[in-house]
C-alpha atoms as a PDB file:
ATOM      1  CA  UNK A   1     -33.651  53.864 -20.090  1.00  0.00           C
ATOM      2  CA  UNK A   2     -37.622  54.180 -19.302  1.00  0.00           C
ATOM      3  CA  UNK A   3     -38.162  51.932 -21.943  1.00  0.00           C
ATOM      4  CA  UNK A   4     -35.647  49.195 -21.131  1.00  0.00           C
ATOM      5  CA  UNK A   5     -37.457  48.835 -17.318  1.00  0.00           C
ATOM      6  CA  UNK A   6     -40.621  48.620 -19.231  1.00  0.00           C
ATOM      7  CA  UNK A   7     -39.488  46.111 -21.691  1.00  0.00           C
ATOM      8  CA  UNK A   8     -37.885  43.778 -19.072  1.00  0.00           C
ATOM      9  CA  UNK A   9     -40.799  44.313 -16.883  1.00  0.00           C
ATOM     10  CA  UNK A  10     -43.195  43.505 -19.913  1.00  0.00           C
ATOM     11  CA  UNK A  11     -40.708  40.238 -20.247  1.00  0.00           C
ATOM     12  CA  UNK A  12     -40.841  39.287 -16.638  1.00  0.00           C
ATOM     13  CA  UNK A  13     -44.784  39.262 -16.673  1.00  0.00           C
ATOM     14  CA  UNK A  14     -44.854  37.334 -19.721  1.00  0.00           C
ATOM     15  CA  UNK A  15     -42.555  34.350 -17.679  1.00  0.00           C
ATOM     16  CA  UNK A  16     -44.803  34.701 -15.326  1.00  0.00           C
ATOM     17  CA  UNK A  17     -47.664  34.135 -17.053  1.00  0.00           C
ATOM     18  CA  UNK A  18     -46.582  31.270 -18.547  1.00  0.00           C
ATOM     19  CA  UNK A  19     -44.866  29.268 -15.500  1.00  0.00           C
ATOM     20  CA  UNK A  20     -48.336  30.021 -13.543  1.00  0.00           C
ATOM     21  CA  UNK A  21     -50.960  29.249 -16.665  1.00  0.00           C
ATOM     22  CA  UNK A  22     -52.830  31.426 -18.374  1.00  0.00           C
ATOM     23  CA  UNK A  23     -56.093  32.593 -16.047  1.00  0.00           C
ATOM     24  CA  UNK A  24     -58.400  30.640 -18.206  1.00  0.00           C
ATOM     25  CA  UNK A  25     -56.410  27.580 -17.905  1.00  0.00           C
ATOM     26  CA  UNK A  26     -56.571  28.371 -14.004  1.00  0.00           C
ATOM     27  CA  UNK A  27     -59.879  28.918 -13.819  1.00  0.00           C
ATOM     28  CA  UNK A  28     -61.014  25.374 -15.874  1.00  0.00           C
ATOM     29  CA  UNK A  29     -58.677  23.671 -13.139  1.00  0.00           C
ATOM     30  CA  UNK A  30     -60.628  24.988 -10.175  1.00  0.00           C
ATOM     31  CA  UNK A  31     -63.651  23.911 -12.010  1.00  0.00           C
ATOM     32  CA  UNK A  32     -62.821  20.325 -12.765  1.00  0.00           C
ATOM     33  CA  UNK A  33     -61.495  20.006  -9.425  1.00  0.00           C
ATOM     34  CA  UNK A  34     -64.586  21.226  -7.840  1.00  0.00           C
ATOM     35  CA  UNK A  35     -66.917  18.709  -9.964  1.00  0.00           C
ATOM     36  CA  UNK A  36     -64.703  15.892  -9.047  1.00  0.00           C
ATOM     37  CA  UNK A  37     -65.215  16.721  -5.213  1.00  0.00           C
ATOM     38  CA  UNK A  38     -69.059  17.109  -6.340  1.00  0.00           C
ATOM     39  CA  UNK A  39     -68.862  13.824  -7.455  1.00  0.00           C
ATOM     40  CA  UNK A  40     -67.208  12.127  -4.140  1.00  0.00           C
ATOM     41  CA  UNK A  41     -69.833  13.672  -1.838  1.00  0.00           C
ATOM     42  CA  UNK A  42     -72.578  12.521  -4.321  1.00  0.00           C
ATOM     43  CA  UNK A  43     -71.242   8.866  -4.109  1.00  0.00           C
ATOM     44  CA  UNK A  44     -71.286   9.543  -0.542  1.00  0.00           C
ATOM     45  CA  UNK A  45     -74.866  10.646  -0.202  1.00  0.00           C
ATOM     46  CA  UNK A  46     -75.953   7.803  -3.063  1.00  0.00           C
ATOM     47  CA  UNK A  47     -74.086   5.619   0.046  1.00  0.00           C
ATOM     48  CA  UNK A  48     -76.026   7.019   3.061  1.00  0.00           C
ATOM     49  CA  UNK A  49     -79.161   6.944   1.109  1.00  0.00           C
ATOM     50  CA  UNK A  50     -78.463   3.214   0.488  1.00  0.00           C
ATOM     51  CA  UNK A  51     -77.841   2.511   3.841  1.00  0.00           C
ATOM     52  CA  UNK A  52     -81.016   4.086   5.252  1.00  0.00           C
ATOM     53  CA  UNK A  53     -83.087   2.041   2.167  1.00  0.00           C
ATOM     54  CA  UNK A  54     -81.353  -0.913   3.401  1.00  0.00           C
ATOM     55  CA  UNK A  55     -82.723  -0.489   6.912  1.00  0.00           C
ATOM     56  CA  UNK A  56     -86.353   0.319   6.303  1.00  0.00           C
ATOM     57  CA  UNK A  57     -86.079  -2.567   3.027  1.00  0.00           C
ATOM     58  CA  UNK A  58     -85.343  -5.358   5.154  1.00  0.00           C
ATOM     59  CA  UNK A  59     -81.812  -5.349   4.306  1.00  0.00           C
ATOM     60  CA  UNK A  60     -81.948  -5.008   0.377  1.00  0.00           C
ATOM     61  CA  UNK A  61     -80.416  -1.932  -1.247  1.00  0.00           C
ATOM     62  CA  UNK A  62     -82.566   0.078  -4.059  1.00  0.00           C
ATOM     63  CA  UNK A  63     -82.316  -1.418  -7.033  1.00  0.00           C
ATOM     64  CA  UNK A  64     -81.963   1.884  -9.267  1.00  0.00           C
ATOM     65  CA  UNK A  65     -81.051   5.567  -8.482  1.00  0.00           C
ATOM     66  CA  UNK A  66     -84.201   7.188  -8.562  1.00  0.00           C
ATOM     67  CA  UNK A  67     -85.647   4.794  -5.819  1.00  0.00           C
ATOM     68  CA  UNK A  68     -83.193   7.335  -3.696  1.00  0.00           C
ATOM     69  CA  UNK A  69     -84.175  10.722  -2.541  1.00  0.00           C
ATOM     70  CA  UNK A  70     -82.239  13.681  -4.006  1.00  0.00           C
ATOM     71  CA  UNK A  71     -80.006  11.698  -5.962  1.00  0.00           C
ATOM     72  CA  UNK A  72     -79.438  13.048  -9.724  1.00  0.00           C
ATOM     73  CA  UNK A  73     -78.747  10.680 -12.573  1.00  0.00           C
ATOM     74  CA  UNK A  74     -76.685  14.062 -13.762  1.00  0.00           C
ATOM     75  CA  UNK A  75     -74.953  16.085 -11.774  1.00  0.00           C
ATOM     76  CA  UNK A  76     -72.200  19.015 -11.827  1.00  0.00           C
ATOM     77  CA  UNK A  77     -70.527  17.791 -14.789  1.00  0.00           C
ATOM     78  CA  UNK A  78     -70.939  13.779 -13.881  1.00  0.00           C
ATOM     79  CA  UNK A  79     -73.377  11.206 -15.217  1.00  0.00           C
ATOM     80  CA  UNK A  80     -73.770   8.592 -12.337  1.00  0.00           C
ATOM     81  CA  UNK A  81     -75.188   5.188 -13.257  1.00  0.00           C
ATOM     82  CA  UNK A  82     -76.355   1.983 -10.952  1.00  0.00           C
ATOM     83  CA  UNK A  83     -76.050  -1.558 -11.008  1.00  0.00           C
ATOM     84  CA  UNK A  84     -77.197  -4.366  -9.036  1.00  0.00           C
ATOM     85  CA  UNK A  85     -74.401  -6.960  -8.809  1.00  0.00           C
ATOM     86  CA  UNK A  86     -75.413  -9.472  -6.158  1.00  0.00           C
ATOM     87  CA  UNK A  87     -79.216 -10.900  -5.966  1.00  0.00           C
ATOM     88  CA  UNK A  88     -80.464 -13.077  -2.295  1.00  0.00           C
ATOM     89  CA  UNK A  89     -82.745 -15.889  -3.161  1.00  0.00           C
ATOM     90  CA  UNK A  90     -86.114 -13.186  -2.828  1.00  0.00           C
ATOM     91  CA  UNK A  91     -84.289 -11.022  -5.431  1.00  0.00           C
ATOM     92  CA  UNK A  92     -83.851  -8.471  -3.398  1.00  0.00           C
ATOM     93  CA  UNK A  93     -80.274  -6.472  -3.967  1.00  0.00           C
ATOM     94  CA  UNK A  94     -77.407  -7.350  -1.581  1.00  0.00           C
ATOM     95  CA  UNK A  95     -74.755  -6.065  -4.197  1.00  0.00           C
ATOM     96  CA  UNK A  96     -74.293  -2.932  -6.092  1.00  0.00           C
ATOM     97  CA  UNK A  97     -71.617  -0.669  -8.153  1.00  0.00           C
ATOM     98  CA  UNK A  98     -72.771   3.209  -8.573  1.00  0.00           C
ATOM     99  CA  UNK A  99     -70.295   4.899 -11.245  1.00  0.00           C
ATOM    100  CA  UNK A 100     -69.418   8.569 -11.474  1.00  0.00           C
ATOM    101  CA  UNK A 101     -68.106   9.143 -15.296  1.00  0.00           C
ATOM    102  CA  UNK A 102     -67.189  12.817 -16.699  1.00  0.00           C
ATOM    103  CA  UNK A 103     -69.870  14.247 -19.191  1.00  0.00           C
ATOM    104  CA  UNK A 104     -67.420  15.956 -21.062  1.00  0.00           C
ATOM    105  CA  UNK A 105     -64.341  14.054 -20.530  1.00  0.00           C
ATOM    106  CA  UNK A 106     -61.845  16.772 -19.854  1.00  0.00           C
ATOM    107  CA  UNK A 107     -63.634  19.680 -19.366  1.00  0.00           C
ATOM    108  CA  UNK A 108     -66.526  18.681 -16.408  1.00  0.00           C
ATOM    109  CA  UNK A 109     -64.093  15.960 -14.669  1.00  0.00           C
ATOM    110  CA  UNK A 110     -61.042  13.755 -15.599  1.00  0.00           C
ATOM    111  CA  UNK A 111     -61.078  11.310 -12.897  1.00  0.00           C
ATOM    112  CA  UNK A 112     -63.806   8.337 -12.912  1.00  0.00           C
ATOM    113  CA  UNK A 113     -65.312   7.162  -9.775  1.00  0.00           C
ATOM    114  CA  UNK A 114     -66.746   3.798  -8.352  1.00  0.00           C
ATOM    115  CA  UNK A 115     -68.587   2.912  -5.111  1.00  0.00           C
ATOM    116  CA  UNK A 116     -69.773  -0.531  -4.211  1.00  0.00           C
ATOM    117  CA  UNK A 117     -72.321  -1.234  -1.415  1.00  0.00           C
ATOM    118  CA  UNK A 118     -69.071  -1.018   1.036  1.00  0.00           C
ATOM    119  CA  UNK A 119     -69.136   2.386   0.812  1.00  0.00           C
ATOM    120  CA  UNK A 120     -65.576   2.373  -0.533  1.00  0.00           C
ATOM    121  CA  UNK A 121     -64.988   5.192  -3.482  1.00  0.00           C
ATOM    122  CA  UNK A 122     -62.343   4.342  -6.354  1.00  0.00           C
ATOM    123  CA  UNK A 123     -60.978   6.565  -9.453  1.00  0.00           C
ATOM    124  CA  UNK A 124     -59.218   6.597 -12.399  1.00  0.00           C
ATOM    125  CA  UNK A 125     -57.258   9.187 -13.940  1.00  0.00           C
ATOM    126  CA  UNK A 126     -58.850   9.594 -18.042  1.00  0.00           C
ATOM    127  CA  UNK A 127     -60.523   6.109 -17.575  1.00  0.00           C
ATOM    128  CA  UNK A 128     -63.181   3.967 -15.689  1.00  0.00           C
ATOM    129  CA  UNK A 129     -62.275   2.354 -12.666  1.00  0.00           C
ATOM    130  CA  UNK A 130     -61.870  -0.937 -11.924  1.00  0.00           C
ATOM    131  CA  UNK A 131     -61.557  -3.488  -9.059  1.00  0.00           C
ATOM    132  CA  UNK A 132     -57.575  -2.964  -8.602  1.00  0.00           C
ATOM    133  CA  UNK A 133     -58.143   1.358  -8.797  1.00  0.00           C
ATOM    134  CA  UNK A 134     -56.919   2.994  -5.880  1.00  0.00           C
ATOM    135  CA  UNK A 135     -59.139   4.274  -3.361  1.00  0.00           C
ATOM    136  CA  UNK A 136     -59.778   7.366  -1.693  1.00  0.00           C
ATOM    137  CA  UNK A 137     -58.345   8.162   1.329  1.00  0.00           C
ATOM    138  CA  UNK A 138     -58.940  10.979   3.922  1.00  0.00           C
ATOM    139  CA  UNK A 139     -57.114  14.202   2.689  1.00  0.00           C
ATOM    140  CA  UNK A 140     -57.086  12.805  -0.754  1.00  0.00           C
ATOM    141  CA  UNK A 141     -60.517  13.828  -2.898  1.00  0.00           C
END
């Protein structure tokens, strides 16, 4: 009879474990999740840091990342890269697309992220964004 309970018990933990995911399969989930919401606040800060270029630049934006304090060209699992999209007459940027892509596709992130000089974040599940992705919203990282 012992053995029975013990068996059954043995079979109940094993259901468990696989309707909840092994712990290592947990764990890489946190961690993916966390780089992605590494990634939004970076956009975020690349944003800010923009906006305070902007002001002291007589309105034109930095034209690569390193122009910007504390910003990373690699960072938590994400590779962030810059273009200028939109030139004034003196050349000076007035338009610009920062991307957030997954290192390790996968494993460090598996949404993509886009912010243009409106401060507005997109993604993409497994691919790069583009102008139709949907944005982020509050509650919704």
């Amino acid at each position: 009879m012992k053995w029975a309970v013990l068996i059954g018990v043995f079979l109940l933990l094993a259901v468990l474990f696989v309707i909840a995911g092994s712990p290592r399969d947990i764990f890489k989930t946190k961690v993916v999740a966390s780089h992605e919401v590494s990634a939004i606040v970076n956009l975020r800060l690349i944003a800010e840091r923009q906006d305070a270029f902007r002001r002291i630049h007589n309105g034109s934006f930095a034209d690569a990342l390193p122009l910007l304090d504390g910003v990373r060209p690699i960072d938590y699992g994400y590779a962030y890269s810059f273009q200028a999209i939109r030139r004034d007459e003196r050349g000076s940027v007035t338009g610009y697309v920062v991307t957030a892509s997954p290192t390790v596709p996968g494993q460090t992130g598996v949404r993509y992220f886009s912010m243009d000089e409106t401060g507005i974040i997109r993604w993409e599940a497994g691919r790069p964004t583009d102008a139709q992705s949907p944005s982020l919203k509050w509650g919704n990282p």
